[in-house]
C-alpha atoms as a PDB file:
ATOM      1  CA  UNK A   1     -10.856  19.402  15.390  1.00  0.00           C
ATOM      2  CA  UNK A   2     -11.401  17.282  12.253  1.00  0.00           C
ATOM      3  CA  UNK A   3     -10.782  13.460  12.847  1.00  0.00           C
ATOM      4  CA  UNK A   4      -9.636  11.949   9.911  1.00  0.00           C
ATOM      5  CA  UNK A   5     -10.921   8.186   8.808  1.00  0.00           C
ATOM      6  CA  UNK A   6      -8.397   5.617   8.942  1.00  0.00           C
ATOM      7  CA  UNK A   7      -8.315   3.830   5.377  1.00  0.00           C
ATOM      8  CA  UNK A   8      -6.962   0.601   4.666  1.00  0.00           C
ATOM      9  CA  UNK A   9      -3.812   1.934   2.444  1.00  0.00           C
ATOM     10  CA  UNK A  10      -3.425   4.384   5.561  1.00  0.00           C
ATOM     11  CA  UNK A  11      -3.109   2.003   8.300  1.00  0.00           C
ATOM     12  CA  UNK A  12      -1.198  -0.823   5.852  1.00  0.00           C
ATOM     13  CA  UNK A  13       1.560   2.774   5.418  1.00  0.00           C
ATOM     14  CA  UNK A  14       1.570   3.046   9.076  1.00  0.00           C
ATOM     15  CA  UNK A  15       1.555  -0.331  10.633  1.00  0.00           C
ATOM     16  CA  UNK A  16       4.747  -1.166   7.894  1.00  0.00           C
ATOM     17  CA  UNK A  17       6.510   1.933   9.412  1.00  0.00           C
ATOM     18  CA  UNK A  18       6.063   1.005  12.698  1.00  0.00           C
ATOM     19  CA  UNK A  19       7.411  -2.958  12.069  1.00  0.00           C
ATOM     20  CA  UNK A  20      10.140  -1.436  10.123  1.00  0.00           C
ATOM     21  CA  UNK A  21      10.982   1.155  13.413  1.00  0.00           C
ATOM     22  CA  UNK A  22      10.640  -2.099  15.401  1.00  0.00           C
ATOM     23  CA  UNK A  23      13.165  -3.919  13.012  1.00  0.00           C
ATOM     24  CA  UNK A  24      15.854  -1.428  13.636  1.00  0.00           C
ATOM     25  CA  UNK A  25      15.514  -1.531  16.987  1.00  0.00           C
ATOM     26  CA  UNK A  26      17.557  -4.533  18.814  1.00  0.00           C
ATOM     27  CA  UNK A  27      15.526  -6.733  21.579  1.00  0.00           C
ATOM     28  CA  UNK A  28      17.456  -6.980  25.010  1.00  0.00           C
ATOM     29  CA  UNK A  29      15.467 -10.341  25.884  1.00  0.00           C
ATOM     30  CA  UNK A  30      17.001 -12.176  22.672  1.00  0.00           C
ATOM     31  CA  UNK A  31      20.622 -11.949  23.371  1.00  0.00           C
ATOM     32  CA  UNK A  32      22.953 -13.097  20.852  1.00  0.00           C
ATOM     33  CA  UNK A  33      20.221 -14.373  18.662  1.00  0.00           C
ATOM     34  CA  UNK A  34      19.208 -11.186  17.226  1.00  0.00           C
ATOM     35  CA  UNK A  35      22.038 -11.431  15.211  1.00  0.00           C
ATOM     36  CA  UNK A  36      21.175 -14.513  13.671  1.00  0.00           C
ATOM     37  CA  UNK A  37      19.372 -13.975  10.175  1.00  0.00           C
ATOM     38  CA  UNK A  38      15.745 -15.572   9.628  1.00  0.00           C
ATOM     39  CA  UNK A  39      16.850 -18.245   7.067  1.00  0.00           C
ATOM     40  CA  UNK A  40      19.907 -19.501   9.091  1.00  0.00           C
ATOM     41  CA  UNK A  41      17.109 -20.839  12.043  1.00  0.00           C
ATOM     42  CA  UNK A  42      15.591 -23.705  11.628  1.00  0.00           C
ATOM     43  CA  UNK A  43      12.402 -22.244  10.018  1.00  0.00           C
ATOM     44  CA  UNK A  44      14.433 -20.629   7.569  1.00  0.00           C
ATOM     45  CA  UNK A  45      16.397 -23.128   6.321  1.00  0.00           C
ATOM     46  CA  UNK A  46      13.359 -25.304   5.392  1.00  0.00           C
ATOM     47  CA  UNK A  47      11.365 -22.383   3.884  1.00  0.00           C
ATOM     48  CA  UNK A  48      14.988 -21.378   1.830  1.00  0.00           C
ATOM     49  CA  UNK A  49      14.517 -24.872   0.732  1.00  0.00           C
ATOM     50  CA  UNK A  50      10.729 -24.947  -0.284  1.00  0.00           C
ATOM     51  CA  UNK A  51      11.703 -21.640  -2.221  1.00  0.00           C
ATOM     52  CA  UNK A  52      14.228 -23.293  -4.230  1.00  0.00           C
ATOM     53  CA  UNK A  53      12.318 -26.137  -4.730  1.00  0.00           C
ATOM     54  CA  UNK A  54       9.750 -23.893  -6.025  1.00  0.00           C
ATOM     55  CA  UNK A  55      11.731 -21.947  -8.754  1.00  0.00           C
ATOM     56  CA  UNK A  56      13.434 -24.676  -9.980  1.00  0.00           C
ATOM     57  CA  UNK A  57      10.141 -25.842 -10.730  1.00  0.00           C
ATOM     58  CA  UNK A  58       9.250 -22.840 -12.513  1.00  0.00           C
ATOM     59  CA  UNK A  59      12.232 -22.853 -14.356  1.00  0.00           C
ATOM     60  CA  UNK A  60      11.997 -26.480 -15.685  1.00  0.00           C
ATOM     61  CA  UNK A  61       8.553 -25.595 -16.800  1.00  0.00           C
ATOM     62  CA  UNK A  62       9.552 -22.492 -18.486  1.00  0.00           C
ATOM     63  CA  UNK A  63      12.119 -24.806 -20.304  1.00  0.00           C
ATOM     64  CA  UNK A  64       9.892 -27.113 -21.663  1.00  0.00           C
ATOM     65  CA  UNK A  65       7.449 -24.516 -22.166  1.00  0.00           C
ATOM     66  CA  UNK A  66       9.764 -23.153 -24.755  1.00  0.00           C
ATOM     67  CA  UNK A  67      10.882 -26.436 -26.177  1.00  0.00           C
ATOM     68  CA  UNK A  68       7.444 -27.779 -27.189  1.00  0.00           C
ATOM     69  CA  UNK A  69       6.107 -24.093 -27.876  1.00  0.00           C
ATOM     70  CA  UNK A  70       8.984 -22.823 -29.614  1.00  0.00           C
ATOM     71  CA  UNK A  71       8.453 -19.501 -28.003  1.00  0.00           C
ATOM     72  CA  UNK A  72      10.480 -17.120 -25.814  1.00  0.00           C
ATOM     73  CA  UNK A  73       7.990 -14.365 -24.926  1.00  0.00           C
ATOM     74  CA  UNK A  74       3.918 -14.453 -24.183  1.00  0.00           C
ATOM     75  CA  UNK A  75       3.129 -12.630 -26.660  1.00  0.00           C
ATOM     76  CA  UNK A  76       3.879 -15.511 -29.003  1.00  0.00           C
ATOM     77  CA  UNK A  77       1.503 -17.208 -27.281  1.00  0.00           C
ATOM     78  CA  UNK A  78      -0.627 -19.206 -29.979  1.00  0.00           C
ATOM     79  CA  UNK A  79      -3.526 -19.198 -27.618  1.00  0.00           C
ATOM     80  CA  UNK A  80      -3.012 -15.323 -27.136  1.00  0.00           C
ATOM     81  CA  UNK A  81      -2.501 -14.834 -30.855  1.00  0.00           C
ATOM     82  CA  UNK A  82      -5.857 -16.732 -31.363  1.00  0.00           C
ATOM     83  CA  UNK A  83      -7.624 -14.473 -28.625  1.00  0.00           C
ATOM     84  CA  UNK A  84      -6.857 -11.510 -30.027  1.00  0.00           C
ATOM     85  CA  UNK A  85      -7.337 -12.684 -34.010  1.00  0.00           C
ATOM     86  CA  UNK A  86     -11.085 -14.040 -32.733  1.00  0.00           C
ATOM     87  CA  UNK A  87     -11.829 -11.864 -30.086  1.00  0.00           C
ATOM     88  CA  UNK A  88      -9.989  -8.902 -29.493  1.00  0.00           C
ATOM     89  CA  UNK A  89      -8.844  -7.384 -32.400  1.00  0.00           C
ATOM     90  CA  UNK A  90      -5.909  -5.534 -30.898  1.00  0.00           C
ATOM     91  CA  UNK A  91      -4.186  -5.218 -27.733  1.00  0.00           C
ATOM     92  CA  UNK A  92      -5.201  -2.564 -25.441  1.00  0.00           C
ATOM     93  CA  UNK A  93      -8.796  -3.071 -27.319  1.00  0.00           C
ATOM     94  CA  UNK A  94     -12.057  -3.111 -25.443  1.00  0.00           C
ATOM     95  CA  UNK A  95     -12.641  -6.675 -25.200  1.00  0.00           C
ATOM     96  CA  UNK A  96      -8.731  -7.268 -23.953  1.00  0.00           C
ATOM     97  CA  UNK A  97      -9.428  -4.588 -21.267  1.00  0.00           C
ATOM     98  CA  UNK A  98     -12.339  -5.706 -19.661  1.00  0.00           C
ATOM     99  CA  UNK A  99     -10.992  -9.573 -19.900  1.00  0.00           C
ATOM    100  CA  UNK A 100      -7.229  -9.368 -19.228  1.00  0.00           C
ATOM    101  CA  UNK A 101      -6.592  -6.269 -17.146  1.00  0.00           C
ATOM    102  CA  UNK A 102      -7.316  -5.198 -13.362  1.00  0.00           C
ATOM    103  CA  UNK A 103      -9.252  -2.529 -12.294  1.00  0.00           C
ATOM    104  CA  UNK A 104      -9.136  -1.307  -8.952  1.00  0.00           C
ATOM    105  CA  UNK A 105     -11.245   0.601  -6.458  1.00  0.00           C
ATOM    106  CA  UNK A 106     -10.486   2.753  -3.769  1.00  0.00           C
ATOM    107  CA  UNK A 107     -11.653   0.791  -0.521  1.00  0.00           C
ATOM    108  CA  UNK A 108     -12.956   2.520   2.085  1.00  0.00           C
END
């Protein structure tokens, strides 16, 4: 019998399927607050509020990001245009790939 080694992208597959089995299945300790969702507890609501607090942040930056920029997309980025006039050349160049992507490596 071959025993198989236990990777990290294995067990991350299998511990989500078991908390997912786990979701669908209803405590009978809890009572009647299973049926109350995450962000209507007390938690919830202040995390619900942190998150809009958040993007509302993001979104007033984006705004004046695009006011004082006068752009609408990164690649109109003047410090991206510069990069690649100076640097890279081209997109998807050399340079551009070793400095702006990810690579990534099986773990094991």
């Amino acid at each position: 019998m071959k025993i198989r080694k236990l990777t990290r992208r294995s067990f991350l597959k299998l511990a989500g399927a078991g908390i997912i089995s786990l979701s669908f299945t209803k405590p009978s300790f809890a009572g009647d607050t299973a049926e109350k969702n995450f962000f209507e507890t007390k938690v919830g609501k202040e995390r619900l509020k942190l998150i809009k607090a958040r993007q509302s942040g993001q979104y007033k930056d984006d705004v004046i990001s695009r006011e004082k920029f006068k752009m609408a997309a990164s690649h109109e980025n003047p410090m991206i245009k510069r990069f690649y006039s100076e640097f890279a050349h081209h997109p998807l160049s050399e340079v551009s790939e070793a400095l702006l992507h990810t690579h990534y490596k099986a773990r094991v």
